[in-house]
PDB file of N, CA and C in Angstrom:
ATOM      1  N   UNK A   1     -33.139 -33.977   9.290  1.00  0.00           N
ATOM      2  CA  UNK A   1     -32.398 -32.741   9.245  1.00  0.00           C
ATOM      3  C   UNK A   1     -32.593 -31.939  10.531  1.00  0.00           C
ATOM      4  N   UNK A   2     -33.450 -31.844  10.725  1.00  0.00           N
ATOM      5  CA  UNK A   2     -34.146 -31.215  11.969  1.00  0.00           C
ATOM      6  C   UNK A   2     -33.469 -31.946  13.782  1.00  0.00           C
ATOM      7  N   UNK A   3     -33.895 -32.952  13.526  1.00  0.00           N
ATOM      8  CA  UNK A   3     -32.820 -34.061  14.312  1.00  0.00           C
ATOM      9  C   UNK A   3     -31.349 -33.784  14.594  1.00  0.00           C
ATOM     10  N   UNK A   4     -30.439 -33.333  13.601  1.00  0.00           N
ATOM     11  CA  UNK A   4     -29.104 -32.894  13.089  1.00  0.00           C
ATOM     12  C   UNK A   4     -28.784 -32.307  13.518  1.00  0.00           C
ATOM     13  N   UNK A   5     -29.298 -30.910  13.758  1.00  0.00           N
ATOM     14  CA  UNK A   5     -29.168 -29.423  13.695  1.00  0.00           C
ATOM     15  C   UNK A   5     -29.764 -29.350  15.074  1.00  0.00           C
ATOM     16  N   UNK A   6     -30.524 -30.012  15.802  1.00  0.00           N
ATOM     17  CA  UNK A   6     -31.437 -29.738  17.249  1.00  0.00           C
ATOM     18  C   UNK A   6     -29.535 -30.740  17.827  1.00  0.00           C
ATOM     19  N   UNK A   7     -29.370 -31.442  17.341  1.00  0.00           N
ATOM     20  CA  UNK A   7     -28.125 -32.705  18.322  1.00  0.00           C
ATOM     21  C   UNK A   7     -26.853 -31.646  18.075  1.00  0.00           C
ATOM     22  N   UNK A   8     -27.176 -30.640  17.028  1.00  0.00           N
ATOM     23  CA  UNK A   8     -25.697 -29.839  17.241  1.00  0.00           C
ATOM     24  C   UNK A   8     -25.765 -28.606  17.837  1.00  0.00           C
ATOM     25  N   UNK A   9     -26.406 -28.387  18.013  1.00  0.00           N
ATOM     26  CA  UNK A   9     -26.910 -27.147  18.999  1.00  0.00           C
ATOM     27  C   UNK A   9     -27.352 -27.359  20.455  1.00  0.00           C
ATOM     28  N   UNK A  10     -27.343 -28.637  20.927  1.00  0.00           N
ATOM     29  CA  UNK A  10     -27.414 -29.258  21.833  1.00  0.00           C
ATOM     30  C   UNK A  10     -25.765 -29.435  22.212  1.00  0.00           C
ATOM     31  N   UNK A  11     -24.843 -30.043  21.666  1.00  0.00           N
ATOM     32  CA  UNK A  11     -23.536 -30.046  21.949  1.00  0.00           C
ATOM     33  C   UNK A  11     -22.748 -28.825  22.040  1.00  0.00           C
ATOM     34  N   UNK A  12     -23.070 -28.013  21.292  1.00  0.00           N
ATOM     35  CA  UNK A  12     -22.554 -26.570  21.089  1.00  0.00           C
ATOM     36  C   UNK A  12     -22.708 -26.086  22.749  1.00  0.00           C
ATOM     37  N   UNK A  13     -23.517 -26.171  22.965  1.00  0.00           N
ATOM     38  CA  UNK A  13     -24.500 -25.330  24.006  1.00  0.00           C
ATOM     39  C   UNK A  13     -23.701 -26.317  25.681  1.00  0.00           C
ATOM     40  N   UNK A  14     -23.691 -27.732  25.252  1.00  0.00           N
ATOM     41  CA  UNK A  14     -22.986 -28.069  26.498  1.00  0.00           C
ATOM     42  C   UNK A  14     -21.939 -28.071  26.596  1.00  0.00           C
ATOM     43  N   UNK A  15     -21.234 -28.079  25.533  1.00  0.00           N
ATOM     44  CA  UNK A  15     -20.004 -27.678  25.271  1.00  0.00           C
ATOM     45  C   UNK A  15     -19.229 -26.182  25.743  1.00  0.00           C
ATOM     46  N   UNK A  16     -20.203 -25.439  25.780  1.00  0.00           N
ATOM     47  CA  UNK A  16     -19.353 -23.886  26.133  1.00  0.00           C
ATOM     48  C   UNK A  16     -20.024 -24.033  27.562  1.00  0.00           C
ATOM     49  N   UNK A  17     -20.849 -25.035  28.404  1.00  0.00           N
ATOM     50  CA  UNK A  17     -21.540 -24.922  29.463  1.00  0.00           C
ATOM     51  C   UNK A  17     -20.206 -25.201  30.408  1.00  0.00           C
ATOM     52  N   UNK A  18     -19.548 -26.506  29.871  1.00  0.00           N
ATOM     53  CA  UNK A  18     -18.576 -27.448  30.675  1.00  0.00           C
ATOM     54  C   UNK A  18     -17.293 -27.143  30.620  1.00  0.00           C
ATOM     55  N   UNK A  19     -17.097 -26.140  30.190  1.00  0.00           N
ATOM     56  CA  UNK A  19     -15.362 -25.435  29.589  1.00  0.00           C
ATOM     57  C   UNK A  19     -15.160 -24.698  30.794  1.00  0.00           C
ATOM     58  N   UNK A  20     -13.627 -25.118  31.192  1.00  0.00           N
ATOM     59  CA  UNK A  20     -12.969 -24.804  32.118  1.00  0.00           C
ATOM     60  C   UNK A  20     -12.615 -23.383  32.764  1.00  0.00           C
ATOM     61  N   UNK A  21     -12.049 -22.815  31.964  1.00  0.00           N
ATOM     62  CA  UNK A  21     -11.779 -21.495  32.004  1.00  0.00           C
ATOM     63  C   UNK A  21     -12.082 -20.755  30.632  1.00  0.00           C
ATOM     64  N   UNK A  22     -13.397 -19.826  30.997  1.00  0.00           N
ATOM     65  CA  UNK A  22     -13.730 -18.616  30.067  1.00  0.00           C
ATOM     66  C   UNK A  22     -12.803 -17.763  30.190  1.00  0.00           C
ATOM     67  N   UNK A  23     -11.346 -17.079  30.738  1.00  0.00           N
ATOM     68  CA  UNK A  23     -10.959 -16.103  30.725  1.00  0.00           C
ATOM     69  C   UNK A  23      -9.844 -16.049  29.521  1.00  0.00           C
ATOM     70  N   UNK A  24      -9.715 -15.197  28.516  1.00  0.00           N
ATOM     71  CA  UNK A  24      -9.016 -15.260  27.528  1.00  0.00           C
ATOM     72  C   UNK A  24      -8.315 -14.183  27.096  1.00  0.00           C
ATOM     73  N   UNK A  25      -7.129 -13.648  26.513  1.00  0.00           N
ATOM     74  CA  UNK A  25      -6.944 -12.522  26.433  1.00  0.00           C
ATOM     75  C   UNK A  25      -6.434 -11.523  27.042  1.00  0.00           C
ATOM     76  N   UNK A  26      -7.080 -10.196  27.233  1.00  0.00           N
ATOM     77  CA  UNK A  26      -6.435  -8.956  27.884  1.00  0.00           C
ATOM     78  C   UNK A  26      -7.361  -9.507  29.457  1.00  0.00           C
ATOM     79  N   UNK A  27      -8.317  -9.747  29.215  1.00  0.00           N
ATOM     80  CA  UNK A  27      -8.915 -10.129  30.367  1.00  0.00           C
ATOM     81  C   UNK A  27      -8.145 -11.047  31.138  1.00  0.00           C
ATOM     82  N   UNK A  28      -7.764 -12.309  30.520  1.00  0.00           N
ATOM     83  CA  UNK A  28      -6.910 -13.003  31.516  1.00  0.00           C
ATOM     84  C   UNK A  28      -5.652 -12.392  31.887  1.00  0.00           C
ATOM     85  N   UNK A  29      -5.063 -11.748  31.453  1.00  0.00           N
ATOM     86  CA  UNK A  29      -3.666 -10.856  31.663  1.00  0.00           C
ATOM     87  C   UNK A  29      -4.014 -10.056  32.933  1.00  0.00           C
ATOM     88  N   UNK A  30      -5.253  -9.557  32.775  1.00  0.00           N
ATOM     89  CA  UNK A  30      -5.723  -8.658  33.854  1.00  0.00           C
ATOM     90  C   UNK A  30      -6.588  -8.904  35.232  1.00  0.00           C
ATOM     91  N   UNK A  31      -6.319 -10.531  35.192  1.00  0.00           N
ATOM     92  CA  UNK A  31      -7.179 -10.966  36.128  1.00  0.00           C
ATOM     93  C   UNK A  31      -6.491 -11.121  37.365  1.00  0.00           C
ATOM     94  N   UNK A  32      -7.595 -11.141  38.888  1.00  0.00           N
ATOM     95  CA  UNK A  32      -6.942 -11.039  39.988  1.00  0.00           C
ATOM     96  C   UNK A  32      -6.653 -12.274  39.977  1.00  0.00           C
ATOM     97  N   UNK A  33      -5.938 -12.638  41.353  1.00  0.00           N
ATOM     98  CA  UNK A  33      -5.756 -13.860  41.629  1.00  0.00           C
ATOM     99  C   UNK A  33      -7.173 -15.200  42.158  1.00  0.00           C
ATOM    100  N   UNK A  34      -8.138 -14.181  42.340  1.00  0.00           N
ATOM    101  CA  UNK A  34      -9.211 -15.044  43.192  1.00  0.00           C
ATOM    102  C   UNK A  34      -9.824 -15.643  41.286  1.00  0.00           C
ATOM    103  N   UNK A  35      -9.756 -14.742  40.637  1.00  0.00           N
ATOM    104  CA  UNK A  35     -10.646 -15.403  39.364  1.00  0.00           C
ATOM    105  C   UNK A  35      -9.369 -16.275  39.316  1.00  0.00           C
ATOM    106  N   UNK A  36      -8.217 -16.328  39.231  1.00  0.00           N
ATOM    107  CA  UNK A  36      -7.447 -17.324  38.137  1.00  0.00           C
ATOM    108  C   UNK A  36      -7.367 -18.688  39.251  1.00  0.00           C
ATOM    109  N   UNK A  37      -7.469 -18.514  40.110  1.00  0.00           N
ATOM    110  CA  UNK A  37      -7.872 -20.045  41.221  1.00  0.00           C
ATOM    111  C   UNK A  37      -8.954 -20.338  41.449  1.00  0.00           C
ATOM    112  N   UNK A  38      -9.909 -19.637  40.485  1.00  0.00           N
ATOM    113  CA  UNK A  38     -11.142 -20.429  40.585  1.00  0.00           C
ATOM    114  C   UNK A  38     -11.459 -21.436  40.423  1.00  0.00           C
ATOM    115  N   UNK A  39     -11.244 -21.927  39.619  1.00  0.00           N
ATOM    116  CA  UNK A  39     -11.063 -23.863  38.895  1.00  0.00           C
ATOM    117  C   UNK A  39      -9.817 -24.544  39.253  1.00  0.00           C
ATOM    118  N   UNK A  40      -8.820 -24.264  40.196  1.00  0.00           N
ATOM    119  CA  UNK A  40      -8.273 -25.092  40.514  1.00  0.00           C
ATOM    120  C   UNK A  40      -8.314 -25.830  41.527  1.00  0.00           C
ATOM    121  N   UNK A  41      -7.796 -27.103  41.564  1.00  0.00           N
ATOM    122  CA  UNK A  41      -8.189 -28.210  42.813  1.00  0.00           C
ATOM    123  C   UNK A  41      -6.890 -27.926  44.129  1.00  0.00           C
ATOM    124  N   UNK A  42      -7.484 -27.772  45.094  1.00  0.00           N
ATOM    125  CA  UNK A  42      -5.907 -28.298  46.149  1.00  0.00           C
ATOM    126  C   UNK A  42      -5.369 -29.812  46.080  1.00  0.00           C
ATOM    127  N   UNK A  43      -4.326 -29.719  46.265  1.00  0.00           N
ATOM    128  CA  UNK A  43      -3.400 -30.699  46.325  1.00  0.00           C
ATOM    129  C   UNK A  43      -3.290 -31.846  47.202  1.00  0.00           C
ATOM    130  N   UNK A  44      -3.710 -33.200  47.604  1.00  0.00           N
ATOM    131  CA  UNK A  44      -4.001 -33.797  48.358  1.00  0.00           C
ATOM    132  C   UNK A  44      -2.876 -34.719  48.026  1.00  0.00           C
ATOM    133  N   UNK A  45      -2.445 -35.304  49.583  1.00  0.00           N
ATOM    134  CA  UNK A  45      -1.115 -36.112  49.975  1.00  0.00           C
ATOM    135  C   UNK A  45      -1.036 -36.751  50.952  1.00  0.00           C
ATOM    136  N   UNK A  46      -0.818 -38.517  50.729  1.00  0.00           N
ATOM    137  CA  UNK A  46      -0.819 -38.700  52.577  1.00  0.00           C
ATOM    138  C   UNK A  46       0.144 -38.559  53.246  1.00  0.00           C
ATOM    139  N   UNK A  47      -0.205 -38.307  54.530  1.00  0.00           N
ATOM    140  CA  UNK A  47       0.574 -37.694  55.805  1.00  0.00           C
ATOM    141  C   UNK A  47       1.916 -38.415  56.023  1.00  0.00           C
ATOM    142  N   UNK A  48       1.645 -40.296  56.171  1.00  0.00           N
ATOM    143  CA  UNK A  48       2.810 -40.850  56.132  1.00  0.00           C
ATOM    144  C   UNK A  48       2.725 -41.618  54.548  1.00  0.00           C
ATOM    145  N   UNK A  49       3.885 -41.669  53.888  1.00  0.00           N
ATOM    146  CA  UNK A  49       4.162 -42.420  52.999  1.00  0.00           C
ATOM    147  C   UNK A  49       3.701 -43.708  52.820  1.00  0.00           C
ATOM    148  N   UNK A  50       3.756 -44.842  52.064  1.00  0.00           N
ATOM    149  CA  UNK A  50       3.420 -46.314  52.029  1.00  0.00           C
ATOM    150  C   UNK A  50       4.574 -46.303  51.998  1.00  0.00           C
ATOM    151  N   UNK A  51       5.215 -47.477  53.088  1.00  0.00           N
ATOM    152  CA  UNK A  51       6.395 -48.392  53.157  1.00  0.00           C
ATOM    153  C   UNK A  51       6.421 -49.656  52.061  1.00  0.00           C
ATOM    154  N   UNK A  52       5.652 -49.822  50.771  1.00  0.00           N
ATOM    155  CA  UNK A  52       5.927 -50.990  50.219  1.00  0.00           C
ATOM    156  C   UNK A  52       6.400 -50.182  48.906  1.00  0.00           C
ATOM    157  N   UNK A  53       7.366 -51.035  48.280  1.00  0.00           N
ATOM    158  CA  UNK A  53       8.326 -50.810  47.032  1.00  0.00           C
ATOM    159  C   UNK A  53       8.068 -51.494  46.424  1.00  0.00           C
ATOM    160  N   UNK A  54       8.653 -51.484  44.850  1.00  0.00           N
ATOM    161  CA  UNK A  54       8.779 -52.245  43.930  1.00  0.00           C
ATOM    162  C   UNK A  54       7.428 -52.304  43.176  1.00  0.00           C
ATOM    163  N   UNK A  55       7.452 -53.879  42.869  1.00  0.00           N
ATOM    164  CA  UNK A  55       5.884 -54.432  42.057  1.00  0.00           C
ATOM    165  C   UNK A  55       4.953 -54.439  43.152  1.00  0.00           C
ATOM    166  N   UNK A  56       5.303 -54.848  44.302  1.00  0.00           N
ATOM    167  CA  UNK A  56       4.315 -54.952  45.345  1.00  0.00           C
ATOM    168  C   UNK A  56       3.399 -53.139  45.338  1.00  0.00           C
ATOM    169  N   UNK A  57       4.242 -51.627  46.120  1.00  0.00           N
ATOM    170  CA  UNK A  57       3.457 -50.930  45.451  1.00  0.00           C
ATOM    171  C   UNK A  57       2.409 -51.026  44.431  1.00  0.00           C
ATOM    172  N   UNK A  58       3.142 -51.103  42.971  1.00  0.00           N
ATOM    173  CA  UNK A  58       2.793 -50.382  41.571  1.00  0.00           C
ATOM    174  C   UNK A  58       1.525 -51.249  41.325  1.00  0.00           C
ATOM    175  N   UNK A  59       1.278 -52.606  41.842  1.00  0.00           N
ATOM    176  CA  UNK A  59      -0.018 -53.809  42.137  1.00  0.00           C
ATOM    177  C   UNK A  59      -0.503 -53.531  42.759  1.00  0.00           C
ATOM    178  N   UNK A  60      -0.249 -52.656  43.713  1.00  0.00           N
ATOM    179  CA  UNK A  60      -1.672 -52.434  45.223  1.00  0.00           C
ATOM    180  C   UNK A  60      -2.718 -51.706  44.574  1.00  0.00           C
ATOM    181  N   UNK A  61      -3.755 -52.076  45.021  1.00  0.00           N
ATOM    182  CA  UNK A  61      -5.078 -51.432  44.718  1.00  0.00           C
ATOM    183  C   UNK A  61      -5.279 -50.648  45.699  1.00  0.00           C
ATOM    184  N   UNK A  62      -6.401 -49.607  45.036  1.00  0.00           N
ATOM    185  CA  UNK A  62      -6.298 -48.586  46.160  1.00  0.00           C
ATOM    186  C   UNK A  62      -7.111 -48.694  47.432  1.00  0.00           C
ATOM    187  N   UNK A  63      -8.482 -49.576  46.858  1.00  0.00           N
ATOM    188  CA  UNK A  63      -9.273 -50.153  48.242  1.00  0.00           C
ATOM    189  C   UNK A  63      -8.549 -50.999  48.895  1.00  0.00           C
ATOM    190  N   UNK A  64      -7.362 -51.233  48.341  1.00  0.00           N
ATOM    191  CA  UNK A  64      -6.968 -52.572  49.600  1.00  0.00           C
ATOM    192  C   UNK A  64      -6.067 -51.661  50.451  1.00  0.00           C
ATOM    193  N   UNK A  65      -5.520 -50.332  50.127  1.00  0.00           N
ATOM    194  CA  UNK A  65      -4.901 -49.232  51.029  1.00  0.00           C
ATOM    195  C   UNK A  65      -5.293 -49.229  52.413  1.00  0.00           C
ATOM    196  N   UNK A  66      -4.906 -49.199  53.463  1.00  0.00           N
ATOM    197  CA  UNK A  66      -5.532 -49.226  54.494  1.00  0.00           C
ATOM    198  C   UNK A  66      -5.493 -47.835  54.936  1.00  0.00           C
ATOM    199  N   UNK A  67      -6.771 -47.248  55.729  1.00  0.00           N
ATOM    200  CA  UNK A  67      -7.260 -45.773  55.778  1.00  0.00           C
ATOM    201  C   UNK A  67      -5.832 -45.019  56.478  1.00  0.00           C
ATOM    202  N   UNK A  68      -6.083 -43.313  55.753  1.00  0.00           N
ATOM    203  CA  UNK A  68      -4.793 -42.987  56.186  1.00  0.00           C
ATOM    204  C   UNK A  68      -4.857 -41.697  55.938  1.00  0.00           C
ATOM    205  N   UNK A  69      -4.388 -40.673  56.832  1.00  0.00           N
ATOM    206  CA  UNK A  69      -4.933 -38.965  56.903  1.00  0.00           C
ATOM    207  C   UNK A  69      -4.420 -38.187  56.475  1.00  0.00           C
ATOM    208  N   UNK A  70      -4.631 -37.520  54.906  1.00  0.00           N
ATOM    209  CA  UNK A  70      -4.554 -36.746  54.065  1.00  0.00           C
ATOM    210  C   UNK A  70      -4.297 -35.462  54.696  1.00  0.00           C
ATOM    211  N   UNK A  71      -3.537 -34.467  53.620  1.00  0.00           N
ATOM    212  CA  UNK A  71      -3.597 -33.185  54.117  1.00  0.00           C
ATOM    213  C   UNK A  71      -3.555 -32.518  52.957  1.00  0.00           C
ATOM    214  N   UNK A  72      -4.156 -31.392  52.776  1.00  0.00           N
ATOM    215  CA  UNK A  72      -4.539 -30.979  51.724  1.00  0.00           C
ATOM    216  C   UNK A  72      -3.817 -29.149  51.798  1.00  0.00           C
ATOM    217  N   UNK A  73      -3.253 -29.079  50.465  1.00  0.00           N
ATOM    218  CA  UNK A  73      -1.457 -27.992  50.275  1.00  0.00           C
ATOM    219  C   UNK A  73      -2.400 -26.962  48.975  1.00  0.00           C
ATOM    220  N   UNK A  74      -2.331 -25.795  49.384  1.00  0.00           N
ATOM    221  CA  UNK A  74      -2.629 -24.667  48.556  1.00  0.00           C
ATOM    222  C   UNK A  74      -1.389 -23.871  48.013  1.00  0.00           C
ATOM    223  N   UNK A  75      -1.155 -24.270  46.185  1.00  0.00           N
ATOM    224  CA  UNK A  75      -0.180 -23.762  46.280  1.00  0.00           C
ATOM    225  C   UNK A  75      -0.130 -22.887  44.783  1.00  0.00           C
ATOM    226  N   UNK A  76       0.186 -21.668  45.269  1.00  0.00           N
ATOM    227  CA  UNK A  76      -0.009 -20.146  44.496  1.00  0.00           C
ATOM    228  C   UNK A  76       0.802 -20.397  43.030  1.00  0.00           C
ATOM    229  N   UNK A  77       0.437 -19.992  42.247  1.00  0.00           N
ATOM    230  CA  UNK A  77       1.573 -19.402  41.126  1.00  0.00           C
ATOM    231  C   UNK A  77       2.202 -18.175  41.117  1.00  0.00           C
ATOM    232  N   UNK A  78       3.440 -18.091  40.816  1.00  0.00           N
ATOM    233  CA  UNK A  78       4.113 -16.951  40.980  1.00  0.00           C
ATOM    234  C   UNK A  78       4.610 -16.538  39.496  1.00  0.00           C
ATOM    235  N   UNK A  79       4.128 -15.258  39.297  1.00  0.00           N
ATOM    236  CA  UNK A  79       4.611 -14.665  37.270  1.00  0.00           C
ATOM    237  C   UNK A  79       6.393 -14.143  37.817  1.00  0.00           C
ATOM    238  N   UNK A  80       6.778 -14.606  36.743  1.00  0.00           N
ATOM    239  CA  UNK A  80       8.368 -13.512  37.095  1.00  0.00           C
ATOM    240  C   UNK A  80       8.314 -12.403  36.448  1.00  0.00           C
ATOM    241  N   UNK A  81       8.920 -11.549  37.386  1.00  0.00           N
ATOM    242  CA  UNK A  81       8.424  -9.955  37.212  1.00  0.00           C
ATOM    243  C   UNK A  81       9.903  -9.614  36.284  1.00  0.00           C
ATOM    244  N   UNK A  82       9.935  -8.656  35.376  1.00  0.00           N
ATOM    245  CA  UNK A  82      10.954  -8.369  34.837  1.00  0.00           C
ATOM    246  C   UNK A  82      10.870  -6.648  34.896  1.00  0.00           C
ATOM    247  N   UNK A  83      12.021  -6.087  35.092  1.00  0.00           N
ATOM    248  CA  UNK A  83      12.170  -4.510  34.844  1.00  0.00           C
ATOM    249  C   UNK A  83      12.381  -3.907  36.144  1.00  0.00           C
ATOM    250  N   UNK A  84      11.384  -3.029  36.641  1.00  0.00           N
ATOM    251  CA  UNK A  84      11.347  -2.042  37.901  1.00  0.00           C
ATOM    252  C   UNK A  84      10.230  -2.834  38.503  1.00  0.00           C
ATOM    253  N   UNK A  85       9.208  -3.665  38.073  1.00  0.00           N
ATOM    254  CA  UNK A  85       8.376  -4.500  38.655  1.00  0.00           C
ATOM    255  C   UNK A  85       9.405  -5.257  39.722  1.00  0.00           C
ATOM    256  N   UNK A  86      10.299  -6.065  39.063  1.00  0.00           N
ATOM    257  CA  UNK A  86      11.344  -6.788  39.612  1.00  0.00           C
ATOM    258  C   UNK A  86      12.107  -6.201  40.830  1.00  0.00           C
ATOM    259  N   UNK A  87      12.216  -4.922  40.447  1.00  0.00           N
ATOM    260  CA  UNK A  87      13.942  -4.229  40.948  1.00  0.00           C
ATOM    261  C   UNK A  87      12.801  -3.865  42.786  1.00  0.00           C
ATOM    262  N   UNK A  88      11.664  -3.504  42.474  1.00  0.00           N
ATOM    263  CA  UNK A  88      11.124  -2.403  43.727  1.00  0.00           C
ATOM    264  C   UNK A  88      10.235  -3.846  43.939  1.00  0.00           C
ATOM    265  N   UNK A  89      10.342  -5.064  44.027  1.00  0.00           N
ATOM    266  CA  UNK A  89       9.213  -5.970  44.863  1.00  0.00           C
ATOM    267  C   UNK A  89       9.385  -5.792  46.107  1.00  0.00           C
ATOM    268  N   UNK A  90       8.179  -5.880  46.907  1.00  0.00           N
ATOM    269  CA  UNK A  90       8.741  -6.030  48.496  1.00  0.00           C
ATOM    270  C   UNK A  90       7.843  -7.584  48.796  1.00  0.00           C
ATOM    271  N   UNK A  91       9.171  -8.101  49.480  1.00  0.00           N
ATOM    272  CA  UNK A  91       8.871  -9.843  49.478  1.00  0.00           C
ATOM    273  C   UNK A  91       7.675 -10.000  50.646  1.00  0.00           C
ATOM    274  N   UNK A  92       7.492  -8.842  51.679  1.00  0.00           N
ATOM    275  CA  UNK A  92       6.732  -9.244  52.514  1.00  0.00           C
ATOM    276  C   UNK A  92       5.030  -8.730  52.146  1.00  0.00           C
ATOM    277  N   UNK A  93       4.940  -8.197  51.030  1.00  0.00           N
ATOM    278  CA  UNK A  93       3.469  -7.990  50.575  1.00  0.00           C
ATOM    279  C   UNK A  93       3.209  -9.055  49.374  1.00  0.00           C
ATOM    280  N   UNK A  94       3.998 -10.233  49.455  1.00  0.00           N
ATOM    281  CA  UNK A  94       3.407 -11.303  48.651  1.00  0.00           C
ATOM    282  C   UNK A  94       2.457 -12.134  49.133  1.00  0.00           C
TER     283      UNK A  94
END
């Protein structure tokens, strides 16, 4: 019993350790932008495309890729504003 209750309080506990986003609520409604990109990853892409198609692609493994220079894209979310939020935006303080 003791065993039981120590293994579920053990999961409990890593469980709220490893959770993504704590923000919930009025709090998340009210959060800046630096908290709500906290947990997100940038976007990584290679520079030139792979020239192979078909099955050949969708079969390539990725170690057999030959090395090739990534660039990495930060890209914002935008809320749509509705009302006088909308009507008075000024596009250059985004």
């Amino acid at each position: 019993m003791k065993r039981s209750i120590l293994l579920l309080a053990t999961m409990v506990v890593s469980a709220e350790g490893f959770t993504q986003s704590k923000l919930k609520g009025p709090r998340a409604k009210n959060a800046t932008a630096v908290e709500l990109a906290a947990n997100s990853l940038p976007i990584r892409f290679y520079e030139a495309p792979s020239d192979l198609k078909g099955p050949d692609a969708k079969n390539l493994k990725i170690w057999e890729k030959s090395s090739a220079n990534t660039k990495i894209v930060y890209v914002r979310k935008e809320k749509a504003l509705k009302g006088p939020k909308a009507k008075n935006r000024k596009v250059w303080e985004d």
